[in-house]
Protein backbone atom coordinates (compact mmCIF):
# COMPACT_ATOMS: atom_id res chain seq x y z
CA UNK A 1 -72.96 -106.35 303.06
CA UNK A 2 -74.80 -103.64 300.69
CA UNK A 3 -74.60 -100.02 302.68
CA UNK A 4 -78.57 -98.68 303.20
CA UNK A 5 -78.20 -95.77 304.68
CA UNK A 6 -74.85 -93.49 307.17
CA UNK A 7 -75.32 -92.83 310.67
CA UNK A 8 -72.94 -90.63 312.42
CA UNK A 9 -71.91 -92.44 315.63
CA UNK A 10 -69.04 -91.45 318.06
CA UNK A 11 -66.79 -94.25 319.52
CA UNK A 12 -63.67 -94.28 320.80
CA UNK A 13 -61.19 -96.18 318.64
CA UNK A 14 -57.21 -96.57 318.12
CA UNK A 15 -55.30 -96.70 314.50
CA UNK A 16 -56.03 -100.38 313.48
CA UNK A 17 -52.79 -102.25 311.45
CA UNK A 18 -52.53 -102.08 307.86
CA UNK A 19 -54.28 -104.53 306.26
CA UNK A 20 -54.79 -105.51 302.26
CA UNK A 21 -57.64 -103.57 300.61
CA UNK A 22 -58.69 -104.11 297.25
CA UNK A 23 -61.88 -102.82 295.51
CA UNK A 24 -63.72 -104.06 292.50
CA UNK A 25 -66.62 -102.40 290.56
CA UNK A 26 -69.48 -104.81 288.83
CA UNK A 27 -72.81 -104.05 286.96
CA UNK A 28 -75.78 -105.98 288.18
CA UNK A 29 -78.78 -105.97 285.83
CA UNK A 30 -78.70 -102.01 285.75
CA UNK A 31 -77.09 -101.07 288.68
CA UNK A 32 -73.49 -100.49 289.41
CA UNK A 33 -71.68 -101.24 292.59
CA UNK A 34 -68.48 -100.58 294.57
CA UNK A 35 -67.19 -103.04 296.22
CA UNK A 36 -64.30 -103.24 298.78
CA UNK A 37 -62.35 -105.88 300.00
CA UNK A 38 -60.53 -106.30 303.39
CA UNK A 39 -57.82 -109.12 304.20
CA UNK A 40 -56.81 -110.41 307.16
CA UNK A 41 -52.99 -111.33 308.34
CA UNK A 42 -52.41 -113.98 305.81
CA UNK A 43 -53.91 -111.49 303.11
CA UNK A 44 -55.78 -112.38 299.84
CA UNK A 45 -54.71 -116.11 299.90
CA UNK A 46 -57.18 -116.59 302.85
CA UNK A 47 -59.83 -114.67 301.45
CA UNK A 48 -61.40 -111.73 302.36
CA UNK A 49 -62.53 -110.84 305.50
CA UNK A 50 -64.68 -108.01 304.91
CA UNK A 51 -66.56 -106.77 302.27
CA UNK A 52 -69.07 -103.62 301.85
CA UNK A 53 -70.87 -102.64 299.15
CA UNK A 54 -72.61 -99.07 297.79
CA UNK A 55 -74.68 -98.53 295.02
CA UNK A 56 -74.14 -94.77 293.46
CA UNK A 57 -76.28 -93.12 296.00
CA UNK A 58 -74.99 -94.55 299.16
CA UNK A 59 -70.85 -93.96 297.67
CA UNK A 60 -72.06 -89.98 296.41
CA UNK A 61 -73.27 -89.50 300.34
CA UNK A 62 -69.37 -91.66 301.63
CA UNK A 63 -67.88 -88.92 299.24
CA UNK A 64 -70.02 -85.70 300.60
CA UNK A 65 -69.48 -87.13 304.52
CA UNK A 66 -65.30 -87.81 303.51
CA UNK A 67 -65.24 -84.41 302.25
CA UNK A 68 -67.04 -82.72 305.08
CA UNK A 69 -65.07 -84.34 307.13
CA UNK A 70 -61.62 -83.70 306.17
CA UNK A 71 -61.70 -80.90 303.98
């Protein structure tokens, strides 16, 4: 899944368990994207789970919201 565009939403939600995370960075013709991967239980033997994509523009606006939001 390749990010288009952030939209604040408010839900209710509880601390999930920890999980495997890995992220991997690729050039495609002449963009560059960020990948990251989720795992479930049985971790990166079963594959992953989850994975989200940003080009630059969409991972500069995760940064800006991150920082607005805990700094």
């Amino acid at each position: 899944m390749l990010v288009q565009e952030w939209k604040k939403e408010t839900h209710d939600f509880k601390r999930q368990e920890i999980r495997k995370t890995t992220y991997s960075v690729a050039q495609i013709g002449d963009e560059k994207l960020f990948q990251i991967q989720t795992y479930g239980a049985r971790g990166v033997s079963a594959g992953a789970k989850q994975i989200i994509q940003f080009d630059k523009d969409r991972a500069m606006e995760l940064v800006k919201i991150l920082l607005n939001e805990f700094c």
